[in-house]
Each structure stands twice: as C-alpha cells, then as structure tokens.
C-alpha atoms as a PDB file:
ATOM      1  CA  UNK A   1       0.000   0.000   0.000  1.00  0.00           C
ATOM      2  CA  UNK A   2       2.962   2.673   0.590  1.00  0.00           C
ATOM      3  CA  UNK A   3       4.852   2.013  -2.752  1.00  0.00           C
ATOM      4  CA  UNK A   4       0.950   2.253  -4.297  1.00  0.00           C
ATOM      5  CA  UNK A   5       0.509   5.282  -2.396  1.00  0.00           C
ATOM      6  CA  UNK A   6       3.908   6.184  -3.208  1.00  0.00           C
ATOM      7  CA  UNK A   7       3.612   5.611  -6.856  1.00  0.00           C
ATOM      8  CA  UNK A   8       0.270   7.801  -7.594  1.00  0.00           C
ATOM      9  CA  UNK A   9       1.857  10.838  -5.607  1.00  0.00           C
ATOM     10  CA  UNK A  10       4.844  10.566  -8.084  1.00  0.00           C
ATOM     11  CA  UNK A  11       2.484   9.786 -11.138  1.00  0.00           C
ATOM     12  CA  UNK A  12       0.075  12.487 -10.216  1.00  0.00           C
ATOM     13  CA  UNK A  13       2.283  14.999  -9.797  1.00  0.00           C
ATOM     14  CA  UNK A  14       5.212  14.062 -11.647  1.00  0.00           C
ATOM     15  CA  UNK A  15       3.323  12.822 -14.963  1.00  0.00           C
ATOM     16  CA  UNK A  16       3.069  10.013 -16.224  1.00  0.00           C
ATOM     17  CA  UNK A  17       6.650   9.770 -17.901  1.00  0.00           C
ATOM     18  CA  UNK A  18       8.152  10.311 -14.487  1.00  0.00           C
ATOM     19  CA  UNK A  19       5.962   7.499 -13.291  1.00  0.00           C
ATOM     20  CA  UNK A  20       7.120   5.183 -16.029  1.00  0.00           C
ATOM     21  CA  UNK A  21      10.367   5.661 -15.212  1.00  0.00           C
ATOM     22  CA  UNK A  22      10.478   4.056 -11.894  1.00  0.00           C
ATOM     23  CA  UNK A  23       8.330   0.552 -13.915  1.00  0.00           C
ATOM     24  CA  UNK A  24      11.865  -0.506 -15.416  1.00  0.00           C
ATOM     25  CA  UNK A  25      12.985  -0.394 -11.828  1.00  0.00           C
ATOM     26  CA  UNK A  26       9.929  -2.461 -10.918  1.00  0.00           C
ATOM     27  CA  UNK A  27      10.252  -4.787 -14.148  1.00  0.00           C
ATOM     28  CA  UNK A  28      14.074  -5.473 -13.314  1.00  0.00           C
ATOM     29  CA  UNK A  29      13.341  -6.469  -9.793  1.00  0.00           C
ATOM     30  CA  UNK A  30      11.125  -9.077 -10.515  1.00  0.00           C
ATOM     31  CA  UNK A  31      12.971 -10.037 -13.773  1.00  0.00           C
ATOM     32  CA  UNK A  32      16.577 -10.807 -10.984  1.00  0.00           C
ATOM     33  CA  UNK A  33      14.634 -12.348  -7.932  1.00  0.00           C
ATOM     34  CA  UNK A  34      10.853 -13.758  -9.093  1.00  0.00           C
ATOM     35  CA  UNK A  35      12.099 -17.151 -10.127  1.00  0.00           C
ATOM     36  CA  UNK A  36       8.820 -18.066  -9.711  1.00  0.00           C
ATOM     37  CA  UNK A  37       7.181 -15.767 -12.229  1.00  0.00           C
ATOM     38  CA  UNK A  38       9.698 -15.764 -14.600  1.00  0.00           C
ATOM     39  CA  UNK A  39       9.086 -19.764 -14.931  1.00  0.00           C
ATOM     40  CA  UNK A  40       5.651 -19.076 -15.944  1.00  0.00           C
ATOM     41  CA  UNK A  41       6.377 -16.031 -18.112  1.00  0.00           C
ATOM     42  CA  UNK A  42       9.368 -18.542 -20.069  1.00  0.00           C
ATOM     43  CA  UNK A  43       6.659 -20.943 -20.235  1.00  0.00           C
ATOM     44  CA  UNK A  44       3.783 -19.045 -21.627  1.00  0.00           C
ATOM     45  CA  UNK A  45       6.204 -16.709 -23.921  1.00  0.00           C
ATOM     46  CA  UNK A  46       7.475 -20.183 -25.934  1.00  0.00           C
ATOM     47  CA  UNK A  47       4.250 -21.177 -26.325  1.00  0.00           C
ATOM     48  CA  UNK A  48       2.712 -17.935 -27.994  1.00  0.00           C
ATOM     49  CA  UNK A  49       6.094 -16.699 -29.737  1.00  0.00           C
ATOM     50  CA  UNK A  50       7.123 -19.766 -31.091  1.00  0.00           C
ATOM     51  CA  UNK A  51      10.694 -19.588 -30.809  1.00  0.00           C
ATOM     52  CA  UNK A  52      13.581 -19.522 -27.811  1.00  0.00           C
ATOM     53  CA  UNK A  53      12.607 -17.079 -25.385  1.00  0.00           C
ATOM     54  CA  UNK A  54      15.174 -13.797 -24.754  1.00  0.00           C
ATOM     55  CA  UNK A  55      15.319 -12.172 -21.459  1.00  0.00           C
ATOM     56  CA  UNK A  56      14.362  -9.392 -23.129  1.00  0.00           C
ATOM     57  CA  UNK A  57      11.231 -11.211 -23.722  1.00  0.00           C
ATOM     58  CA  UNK A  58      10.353 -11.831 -19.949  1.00  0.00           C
ATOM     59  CA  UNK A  59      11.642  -8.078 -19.299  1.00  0.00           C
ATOM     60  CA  UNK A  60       8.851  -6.777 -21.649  1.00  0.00           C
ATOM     61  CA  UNK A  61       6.267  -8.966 -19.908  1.00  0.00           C
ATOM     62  CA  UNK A  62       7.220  -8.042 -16.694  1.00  0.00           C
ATOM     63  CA  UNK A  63       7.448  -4.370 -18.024  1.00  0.00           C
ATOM     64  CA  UNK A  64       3.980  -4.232 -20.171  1.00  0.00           C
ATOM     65  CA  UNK A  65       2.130  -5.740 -16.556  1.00  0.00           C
ATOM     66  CA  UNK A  66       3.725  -2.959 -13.999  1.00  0.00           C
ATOM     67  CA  UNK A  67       2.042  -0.201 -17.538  1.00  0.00           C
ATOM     68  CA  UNK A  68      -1.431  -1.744 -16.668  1.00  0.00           C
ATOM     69  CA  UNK A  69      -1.025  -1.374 -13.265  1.00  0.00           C
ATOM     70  CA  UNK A  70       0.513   2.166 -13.320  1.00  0.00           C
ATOM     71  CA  UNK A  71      -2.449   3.228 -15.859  1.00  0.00           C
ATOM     72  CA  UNK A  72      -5.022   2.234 -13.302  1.00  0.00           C
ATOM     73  CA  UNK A  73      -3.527   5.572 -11.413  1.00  0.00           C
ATOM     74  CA  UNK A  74      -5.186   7.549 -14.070  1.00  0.00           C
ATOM     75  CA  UNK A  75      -7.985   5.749 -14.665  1.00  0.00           C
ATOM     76  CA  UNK A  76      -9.245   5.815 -11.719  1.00  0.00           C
ATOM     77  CA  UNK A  77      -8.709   9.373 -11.409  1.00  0.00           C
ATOM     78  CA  UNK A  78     -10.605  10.077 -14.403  1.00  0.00           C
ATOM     79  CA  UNK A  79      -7.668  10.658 -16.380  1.00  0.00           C
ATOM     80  CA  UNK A  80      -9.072   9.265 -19.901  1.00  0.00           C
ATOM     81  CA  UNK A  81      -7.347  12.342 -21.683  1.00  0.00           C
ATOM     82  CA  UNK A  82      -3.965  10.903 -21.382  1.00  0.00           C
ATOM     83  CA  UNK A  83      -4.655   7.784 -23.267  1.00  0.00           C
ATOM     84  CA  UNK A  84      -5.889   6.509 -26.989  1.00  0.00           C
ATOM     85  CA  UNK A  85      -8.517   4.240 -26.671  1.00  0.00           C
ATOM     86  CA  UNK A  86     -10.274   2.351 -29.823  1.00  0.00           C
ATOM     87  CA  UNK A  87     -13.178   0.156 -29.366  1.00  0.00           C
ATOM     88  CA  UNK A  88     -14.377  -2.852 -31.235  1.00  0.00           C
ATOM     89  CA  UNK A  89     -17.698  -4.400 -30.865  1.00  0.00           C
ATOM     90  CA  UNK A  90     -19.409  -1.793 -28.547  1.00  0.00           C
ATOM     91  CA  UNK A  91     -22.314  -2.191 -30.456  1.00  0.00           C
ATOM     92  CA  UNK A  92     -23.252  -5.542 -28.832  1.00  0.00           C
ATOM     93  CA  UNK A  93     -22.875  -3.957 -25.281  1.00  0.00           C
ATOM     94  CA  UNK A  94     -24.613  -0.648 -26.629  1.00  0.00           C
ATOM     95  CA  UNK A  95     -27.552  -2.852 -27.386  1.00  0.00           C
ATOM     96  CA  UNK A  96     -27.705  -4.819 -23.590  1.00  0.00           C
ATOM     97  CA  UNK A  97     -28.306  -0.758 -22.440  1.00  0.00           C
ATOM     98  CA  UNK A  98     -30.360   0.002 -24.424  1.00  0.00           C
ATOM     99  CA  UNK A  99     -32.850  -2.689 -23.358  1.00  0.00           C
ATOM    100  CA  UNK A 100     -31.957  -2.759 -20.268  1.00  0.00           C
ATOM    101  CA  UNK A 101     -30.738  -6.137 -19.984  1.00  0.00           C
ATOM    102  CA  UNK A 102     -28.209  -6.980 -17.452  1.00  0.00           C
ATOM    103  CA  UNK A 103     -25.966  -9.561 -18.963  1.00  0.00           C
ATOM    104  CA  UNK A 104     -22.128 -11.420 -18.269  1.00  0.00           C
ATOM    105  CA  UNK A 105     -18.765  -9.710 -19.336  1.00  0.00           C
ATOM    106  CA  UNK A 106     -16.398 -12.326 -19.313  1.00  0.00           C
ATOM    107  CA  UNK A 107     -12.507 -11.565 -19.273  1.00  0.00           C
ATOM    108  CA  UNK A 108      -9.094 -12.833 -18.479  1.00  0.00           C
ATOM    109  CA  UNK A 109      -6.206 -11.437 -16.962  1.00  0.00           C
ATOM    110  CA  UNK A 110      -5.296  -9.651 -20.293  1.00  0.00           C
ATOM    111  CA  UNK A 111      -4.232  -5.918 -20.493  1.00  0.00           C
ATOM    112  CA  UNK A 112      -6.792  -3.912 -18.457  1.00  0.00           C
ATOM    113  CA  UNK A 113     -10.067  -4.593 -17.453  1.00  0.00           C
ATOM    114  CA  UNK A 114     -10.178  -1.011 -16.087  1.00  0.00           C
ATOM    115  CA  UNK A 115     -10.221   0.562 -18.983  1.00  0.00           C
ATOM    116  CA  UNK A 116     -13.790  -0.189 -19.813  1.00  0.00           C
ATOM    117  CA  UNK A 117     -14.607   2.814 -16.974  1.00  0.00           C
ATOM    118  CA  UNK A 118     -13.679   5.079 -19.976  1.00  0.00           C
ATOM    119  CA  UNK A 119     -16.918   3.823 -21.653  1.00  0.00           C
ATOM    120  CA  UNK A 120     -18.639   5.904 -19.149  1.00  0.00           C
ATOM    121  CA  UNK A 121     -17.839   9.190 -20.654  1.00  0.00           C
ATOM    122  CA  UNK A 122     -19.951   7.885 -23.668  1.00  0.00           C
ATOM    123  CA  UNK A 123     -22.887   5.831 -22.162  1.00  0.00           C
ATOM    124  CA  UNK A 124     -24.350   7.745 -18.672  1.00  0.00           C
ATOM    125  CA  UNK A 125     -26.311   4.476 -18.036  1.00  0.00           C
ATOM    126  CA  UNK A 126     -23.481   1.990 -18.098  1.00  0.00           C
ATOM    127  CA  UNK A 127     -23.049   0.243 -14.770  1.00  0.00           C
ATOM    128  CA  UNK A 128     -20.575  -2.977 -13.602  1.00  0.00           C
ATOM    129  CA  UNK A 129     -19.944  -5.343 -11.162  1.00  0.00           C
ATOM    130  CA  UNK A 130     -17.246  -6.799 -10.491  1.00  0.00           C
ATOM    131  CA  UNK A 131     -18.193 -10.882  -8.861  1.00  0.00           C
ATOM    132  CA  UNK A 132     -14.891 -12.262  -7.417  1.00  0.00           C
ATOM    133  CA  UNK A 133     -13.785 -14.028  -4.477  1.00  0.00           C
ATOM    134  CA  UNK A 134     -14.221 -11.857  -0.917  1.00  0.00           C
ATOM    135  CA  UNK A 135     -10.598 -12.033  -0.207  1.00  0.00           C
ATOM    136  CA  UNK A 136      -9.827 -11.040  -3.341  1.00  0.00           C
ATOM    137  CA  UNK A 137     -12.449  -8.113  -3.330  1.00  0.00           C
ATOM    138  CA  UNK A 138     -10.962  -6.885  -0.252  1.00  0.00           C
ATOM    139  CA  UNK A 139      -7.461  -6.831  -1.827  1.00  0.00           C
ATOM    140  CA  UNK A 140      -9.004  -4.489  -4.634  1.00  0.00           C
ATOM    141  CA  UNK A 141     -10.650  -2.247  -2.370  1.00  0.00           C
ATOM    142  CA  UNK A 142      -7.423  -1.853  -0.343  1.00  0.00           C
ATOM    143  CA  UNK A 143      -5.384  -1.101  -3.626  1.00  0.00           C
ATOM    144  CA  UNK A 144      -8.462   1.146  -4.699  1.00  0.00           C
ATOM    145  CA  UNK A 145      -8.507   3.011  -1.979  1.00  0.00           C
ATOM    146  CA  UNK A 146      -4.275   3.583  -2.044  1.00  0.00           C
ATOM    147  CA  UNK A 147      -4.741   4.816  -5.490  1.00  0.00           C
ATOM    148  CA  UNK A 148      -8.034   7.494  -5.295  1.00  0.00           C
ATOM    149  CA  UNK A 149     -10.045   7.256  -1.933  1.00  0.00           C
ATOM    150  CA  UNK A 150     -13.032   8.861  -3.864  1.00  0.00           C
ATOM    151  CA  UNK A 151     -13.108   5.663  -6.505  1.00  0.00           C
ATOM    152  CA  UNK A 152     -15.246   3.144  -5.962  1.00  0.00           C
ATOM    153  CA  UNK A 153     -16.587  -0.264  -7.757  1.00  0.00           C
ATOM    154  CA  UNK A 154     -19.468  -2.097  -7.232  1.00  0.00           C
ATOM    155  CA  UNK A 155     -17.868  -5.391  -6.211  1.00  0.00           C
ATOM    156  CA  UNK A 156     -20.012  -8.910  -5.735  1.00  0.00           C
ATOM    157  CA  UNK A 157     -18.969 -11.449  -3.348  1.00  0.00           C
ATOM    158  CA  UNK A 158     -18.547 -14.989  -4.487  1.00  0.00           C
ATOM    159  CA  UNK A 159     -18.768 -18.330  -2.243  1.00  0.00           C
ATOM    160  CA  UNK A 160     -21.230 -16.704   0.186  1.00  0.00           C
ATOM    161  CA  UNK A 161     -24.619 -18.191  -0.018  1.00  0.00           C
ATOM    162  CA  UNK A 162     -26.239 -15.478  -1.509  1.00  0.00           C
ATOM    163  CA  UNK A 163     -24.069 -14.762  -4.292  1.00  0.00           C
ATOM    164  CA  UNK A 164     -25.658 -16.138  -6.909  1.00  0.00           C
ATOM    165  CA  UNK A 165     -29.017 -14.061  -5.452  1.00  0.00           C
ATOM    166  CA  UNK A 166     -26.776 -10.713  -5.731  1.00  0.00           C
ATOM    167  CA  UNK A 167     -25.812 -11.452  -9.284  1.00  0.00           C
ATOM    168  CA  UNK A 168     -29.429 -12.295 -10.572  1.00  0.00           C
ATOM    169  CA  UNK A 169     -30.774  -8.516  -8.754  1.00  0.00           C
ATOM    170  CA  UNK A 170     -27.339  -6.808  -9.993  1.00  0.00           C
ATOM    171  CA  UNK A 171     -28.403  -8.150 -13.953  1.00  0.00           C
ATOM    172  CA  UNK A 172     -31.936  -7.443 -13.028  1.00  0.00           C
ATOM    173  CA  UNK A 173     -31.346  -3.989 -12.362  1.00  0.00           C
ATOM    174  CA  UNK A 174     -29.788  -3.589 -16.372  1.00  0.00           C
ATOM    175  CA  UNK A 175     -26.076  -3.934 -14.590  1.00  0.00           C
ATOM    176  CA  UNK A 176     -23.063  -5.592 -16.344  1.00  0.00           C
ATOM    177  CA  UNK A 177     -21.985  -8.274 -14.422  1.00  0.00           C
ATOM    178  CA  UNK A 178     -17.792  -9.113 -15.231  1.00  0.00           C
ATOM    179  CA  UNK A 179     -15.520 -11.718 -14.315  1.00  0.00           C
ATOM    180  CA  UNK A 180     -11.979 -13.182 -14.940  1.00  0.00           C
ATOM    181  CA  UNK A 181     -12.242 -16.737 -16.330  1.00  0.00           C
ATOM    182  CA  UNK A 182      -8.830 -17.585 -16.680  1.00  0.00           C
ATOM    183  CA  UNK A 183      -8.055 -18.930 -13.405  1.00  0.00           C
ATOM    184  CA  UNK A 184      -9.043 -21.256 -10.780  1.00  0.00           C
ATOM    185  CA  UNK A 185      -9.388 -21.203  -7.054  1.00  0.00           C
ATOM    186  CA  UNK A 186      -8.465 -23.683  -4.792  1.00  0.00           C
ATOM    187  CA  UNK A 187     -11.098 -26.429  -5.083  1.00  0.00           C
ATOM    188  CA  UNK A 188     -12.733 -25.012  -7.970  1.00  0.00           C
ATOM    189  CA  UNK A 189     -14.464 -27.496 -10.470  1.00  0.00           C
ATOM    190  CA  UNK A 190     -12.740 -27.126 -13.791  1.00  0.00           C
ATOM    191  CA  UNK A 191     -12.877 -28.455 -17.421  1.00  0.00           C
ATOM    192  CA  UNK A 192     -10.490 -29.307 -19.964  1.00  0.00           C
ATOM    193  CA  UNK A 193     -10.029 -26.750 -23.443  1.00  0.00           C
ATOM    194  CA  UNK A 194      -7.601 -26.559 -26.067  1.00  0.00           C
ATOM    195  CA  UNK A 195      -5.195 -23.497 -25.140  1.00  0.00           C
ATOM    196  CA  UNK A 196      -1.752 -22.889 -26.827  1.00  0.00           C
ATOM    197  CA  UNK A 197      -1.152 -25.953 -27.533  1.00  0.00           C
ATOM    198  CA  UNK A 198      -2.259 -27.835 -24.362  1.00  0.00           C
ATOM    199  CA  UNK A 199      -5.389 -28.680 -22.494  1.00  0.00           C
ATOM    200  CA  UNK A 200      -6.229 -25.844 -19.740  1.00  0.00           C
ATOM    201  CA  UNK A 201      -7.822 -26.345 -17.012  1.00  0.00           C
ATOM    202  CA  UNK A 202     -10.409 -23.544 -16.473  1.00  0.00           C
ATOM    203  CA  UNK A 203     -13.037 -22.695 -14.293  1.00  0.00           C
ATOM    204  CA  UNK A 204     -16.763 -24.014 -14.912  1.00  0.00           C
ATOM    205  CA  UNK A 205     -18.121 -21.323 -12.261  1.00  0.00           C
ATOM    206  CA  UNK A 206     -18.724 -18.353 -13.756  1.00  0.00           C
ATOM    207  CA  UNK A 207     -19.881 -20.217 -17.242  1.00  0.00           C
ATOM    208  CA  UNK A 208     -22.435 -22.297 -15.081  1.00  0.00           C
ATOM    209  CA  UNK A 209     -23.715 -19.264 -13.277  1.00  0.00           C
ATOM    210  CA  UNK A 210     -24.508 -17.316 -16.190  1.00  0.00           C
ATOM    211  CA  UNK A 211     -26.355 -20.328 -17.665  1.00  0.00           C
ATOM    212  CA  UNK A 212     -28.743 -21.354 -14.220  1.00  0.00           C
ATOM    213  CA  UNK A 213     -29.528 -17.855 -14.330  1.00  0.00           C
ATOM    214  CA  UNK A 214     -30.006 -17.791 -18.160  1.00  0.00           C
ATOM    215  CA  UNK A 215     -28.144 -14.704 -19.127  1.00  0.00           C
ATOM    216  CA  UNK A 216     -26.384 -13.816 -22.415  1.00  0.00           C
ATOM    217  CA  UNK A 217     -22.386 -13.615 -22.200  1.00  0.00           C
ATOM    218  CA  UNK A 218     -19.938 -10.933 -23.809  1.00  0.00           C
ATOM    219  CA  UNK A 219     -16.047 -11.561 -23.654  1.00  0.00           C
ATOM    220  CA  UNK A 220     -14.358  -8.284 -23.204  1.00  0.00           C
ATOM    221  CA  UNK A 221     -10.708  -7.613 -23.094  1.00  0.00           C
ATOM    222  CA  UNK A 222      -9.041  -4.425 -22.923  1.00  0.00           C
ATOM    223  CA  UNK A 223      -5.032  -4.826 -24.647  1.00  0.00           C
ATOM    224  CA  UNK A 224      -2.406  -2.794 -23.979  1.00  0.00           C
ATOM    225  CA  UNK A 225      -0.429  -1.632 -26.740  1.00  0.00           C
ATOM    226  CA  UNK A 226       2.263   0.242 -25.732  1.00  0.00           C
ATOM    227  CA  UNK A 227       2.809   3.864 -24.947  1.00  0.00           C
ATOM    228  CA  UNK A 228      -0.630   4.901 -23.987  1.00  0.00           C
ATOM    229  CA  UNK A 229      -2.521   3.425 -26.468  1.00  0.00           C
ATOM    230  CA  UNK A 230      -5.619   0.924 -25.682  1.00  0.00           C
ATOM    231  CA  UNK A 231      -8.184  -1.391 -27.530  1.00  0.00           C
ATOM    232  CA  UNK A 232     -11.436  -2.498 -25.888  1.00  0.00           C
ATOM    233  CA  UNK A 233     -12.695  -5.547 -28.027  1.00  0.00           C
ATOM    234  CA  UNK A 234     -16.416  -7.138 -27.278  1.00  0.00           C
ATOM    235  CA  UNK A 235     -17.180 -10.321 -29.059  1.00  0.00           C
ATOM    236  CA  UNK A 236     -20.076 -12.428 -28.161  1.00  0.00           C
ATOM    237  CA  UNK A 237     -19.297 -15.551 -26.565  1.00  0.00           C
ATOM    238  CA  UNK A 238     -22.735 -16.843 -25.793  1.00  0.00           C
ATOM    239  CA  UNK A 239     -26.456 -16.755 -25.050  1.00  0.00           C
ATOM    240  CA  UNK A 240     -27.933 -18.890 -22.162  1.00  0.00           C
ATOM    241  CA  UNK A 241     -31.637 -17.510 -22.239  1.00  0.00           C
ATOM    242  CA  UNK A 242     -32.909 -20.184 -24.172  1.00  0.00           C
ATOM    243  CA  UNK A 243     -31.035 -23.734 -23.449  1.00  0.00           C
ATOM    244  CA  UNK A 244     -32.838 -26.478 -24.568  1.00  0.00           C
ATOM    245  CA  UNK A 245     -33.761 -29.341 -21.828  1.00  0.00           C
ATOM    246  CA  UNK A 246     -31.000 -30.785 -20.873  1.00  0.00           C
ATOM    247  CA  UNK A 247     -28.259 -29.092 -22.680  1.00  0.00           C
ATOM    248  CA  UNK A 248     -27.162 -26.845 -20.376  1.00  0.00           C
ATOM    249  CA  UNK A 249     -23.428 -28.757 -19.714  1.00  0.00           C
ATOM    250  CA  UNK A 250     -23.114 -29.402 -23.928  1.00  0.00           C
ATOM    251  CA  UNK A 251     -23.551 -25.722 -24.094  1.00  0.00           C
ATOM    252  CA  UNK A 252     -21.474 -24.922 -21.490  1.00  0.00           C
ATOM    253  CA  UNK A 253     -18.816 -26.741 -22.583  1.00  0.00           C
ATOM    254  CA  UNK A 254     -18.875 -25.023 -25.947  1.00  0.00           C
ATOM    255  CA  UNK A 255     -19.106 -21.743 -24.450  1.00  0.00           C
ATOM    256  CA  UNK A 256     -15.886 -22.484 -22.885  1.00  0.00           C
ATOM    257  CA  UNK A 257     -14.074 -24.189 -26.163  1.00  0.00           C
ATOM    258  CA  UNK A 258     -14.877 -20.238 -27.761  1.00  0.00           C
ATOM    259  CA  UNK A 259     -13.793 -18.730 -24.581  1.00  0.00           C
ATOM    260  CA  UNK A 260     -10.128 -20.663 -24.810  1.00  0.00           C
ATOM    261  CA  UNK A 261     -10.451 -19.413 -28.905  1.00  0.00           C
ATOM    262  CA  UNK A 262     -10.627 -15.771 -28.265  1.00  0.00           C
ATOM    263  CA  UNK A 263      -8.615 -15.932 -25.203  1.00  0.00           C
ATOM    264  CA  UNK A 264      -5.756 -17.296 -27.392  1.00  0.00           C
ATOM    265  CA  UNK A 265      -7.036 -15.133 -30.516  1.00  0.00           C
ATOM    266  CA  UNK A 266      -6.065 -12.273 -28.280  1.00  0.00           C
ATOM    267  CA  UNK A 267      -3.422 -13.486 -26.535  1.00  0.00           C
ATOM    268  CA  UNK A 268      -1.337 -13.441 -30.238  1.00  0.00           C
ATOM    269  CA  UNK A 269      -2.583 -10.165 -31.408  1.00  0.00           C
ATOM    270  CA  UNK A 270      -0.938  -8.779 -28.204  1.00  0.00           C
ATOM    271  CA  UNK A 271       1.631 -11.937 -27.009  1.00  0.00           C
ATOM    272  CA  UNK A 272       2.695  -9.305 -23.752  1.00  0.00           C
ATOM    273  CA  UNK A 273      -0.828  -8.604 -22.231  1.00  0.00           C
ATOM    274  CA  UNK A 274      -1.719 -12.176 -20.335  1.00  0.00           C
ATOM    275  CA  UNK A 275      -0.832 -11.385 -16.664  1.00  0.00           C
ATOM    276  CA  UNK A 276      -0.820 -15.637 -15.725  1.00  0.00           C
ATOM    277  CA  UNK A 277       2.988 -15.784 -13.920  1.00  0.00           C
ATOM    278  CA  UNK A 278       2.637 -19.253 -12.893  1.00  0.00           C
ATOM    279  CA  UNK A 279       2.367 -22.590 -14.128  1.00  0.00           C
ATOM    280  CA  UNK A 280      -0.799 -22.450 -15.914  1.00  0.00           C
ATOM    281  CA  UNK A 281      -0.949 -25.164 -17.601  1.00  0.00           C
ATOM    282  CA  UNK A 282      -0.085 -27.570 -14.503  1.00  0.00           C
ATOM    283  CA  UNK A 283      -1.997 -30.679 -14.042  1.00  0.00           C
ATOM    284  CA  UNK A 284      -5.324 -30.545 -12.018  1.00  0.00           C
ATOM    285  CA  UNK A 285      -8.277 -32.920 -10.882  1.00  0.00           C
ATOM    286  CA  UNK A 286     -10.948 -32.326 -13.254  1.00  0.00           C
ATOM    287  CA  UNK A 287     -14.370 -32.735 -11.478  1.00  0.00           C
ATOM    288  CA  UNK A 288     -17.154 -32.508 -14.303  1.00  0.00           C
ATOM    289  CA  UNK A 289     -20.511 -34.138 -13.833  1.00  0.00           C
ATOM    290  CA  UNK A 290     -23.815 -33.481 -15.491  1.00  0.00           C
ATOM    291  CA  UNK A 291     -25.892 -31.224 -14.266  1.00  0.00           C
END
C-alpha cells in the first residue's frame, strides 16, 4: 500500500513519464529475484512466440504488466485524456443498455479490465460489477482506496450463499456483471479446453452461473499496446436464455471451447498482455458431472 501510495503521488504529480520511469525499476526487480514468475512467463512466452525465449522477452512482460497497473492511477482518477482508446464491438454492449438487460462480461487477466470505466464518458447508463472471491475483493478495495479514496466499484462477493441471489438482482437492475475466467481457485471445479497448444484447465463457475440464471455472455478484453494506447474488443461468446432441456453442460462446454479461442485469438494479437505468472498449464483434478 505505501509504494501504491507512493507511486500515484509521483504519477500524479510528476506525470506520467516520471511514473514510467520508476516501472523498469519495478520490471528489473522481478525479472533478478521472481524465479517463480519468470518460470511461468518462459513458459507461456514459448508457447505464444514460437521460438527460444530472450530475457528481453520476460523483461517486456514483466514491463507491459507494472504499464497496466501504473495506468489504473489515471484511470481511476478520471484521467481518460492521457490515453488513446479504440473500441471494437461496442455495439453488442450498446444494445444490452439500451434494453436494459443486465448480462455477463467475461474476461481474463489480459491488459486492463479497467479501462472499460472510460466507456462511461460515452454511455451515462453503463453500470458494472465486479463478482470475485471476498478475499480477493478486499485486496481491490485496499489497492483502490491507495490509489483514489473517492473511486469506488461495485464489487459482488462470491462463495457466500447469496451470491448467486446478488448477481441475478445486480443483472436485473440492467447492470453488467464481469468476471476473470482464466483462473481457478483452490477447489474449484474445472474443465479441460484446447489453449496454446495444451489442455487448460479452467473454471466451470462463472460459465455455469450465467447459464442457471439464463443470461447472455460478452467476452471483453481491454489490450495494452504500448505507450498509452488501448483497444477495448467485445465479441459475443454466448447466449444462455434459451437452453434447450438438458443441454445446459453441452452448451457450457462449448461456451468455454470459444472462450479458450478468443482468449488465445487475443493473446497473439498482443503476445505481452496475459498477466498468468505461474504454471498455468499444470496438471489438475478435473471434477465434471452433469448437471
């Protein structure tokens, strides 16, 4: 919390090249001492490069995450003037408002999720939730609250009982609901999907929820760049509303096959932006039962 506090004094005041200046700092630490992170960076780099893997290579990864995180300074703040920001597919969340339909963004750990607040300079109605996990939610609000005590986000619980019952009012009420689909949770129930070249597990949870409650899905993923440049990309994923009797895991499952096919679409278009600095593709009970 200091060095966050620490960082948006310098950023704030400073500007933003100032701020920048201190992320090779950052990106060199990690890149000497995170053996850790590096052995997933390696790992996911040869996979989506296709060829030996520089240190250079891990440098930029390490040095395009500490951007997104340094960016959320100014986001947060309301600082959308400082950035170049193109969006593809808005039309599909454009028409959710417009009827007033809640519905799921689904995302990964790609670029920056928090980029999608600059959407609110062009649609007054547009309103999110974020559903994670409550530790997880806490950590946010902490680093939220380092960065601009005035910024707030409309965060949803998960493993309480009444989660799901949240969710359902939230998307009642016309509100987007997001979450990150790219990782799992300690005993989370997972499924097996093609991904760069080896199965993945990922989490069934938040692809389940949106179907019991019948909802239609968006992926969304906001990629970084470089510089200060941005693209917000919406592509529809799918649309639980009407699942025939006793579909609902075949259509689940497909929903998560396209899922693993844009998340790896995107994942080449900008190789830098996925954030996973671990052994994703580790082996993992796979608990999958009809429904």
């Amino acid at each position: 919390m200091l060095m966050l506090r620490t960082m948006s004094w310098i950023s704030l005041r400073l500007g933003r090249r100032a701020g920048r200046a201190i992320l090779h700092l950052i990106a060199g630490y990690f890149l000497l001492f995170a053996r850790n992170s590096k052995a997933g960076s390696r790992d996911y780099l040869r996979r989506i490069l296709k060829r030996p893997v520089r240190w250079t290579d891990i440098y930029r990864h390490f040095f395009w995450f500490a951007s997104t995180i340094h960016d959320r300074i100014y986001l947060l703040n309301q600082r959308f003037d400082l950035f170049e920001i193109d969006v593809h597919g808005e039309e599909l969340m454009q028409e959710s408002i417009a009827e007033g339909q809640g519905l799921f963004l689904i995302g990964a750990h790609i670029g920056s999720f928090e980029v999608i607040r600059a959407l609110g300079r062009r649609h007054a109605g547009l309103r999110v939730a974020m559903a994670m996990y409550e530790e997880n939610a806490r950590k946010i609000n902490r680093m939220l609250a380092a960065i601009n005590p005035a910024a707030t986000q409309d965060m949803i619980a998960l493993g309480r009982i009444d989660s799901m019952l949240k969710i359902n009012a939230h998307l009642d009420q016309g509100t987007l609901v997001g979450m990150l689909a790219d990782r799992t949770l300690g005993d989370d129930i997972t499924h097996p999907v093609p991904l760069l070249g080896s199965l993945a597990n990922l989490p069934l949870g938040p692809f389940r929820m949106a179907a019991i409650l019948r909802r239609p899905v968006i992926f969304m993923v906001g990629l970084y760049l470089g510089g200060n440049r941005y693209e917000i990309h919406f592509e529809k994923l799918a649309d639980f509303s009407s699942i025939p009797h006793g579909q609902r895991q075949t259509e689940i499952h497909r929903a998560m096959t396209r899922y693993a096919e844009l998340l790896e679409q995107y994942c080449r278009r900008a190789p830098y932006n996925w954030f996973n600095f671990f052994n994703f593709w580790q082996t993992a009970q796979t608990i999958d039962k009809e429904d």
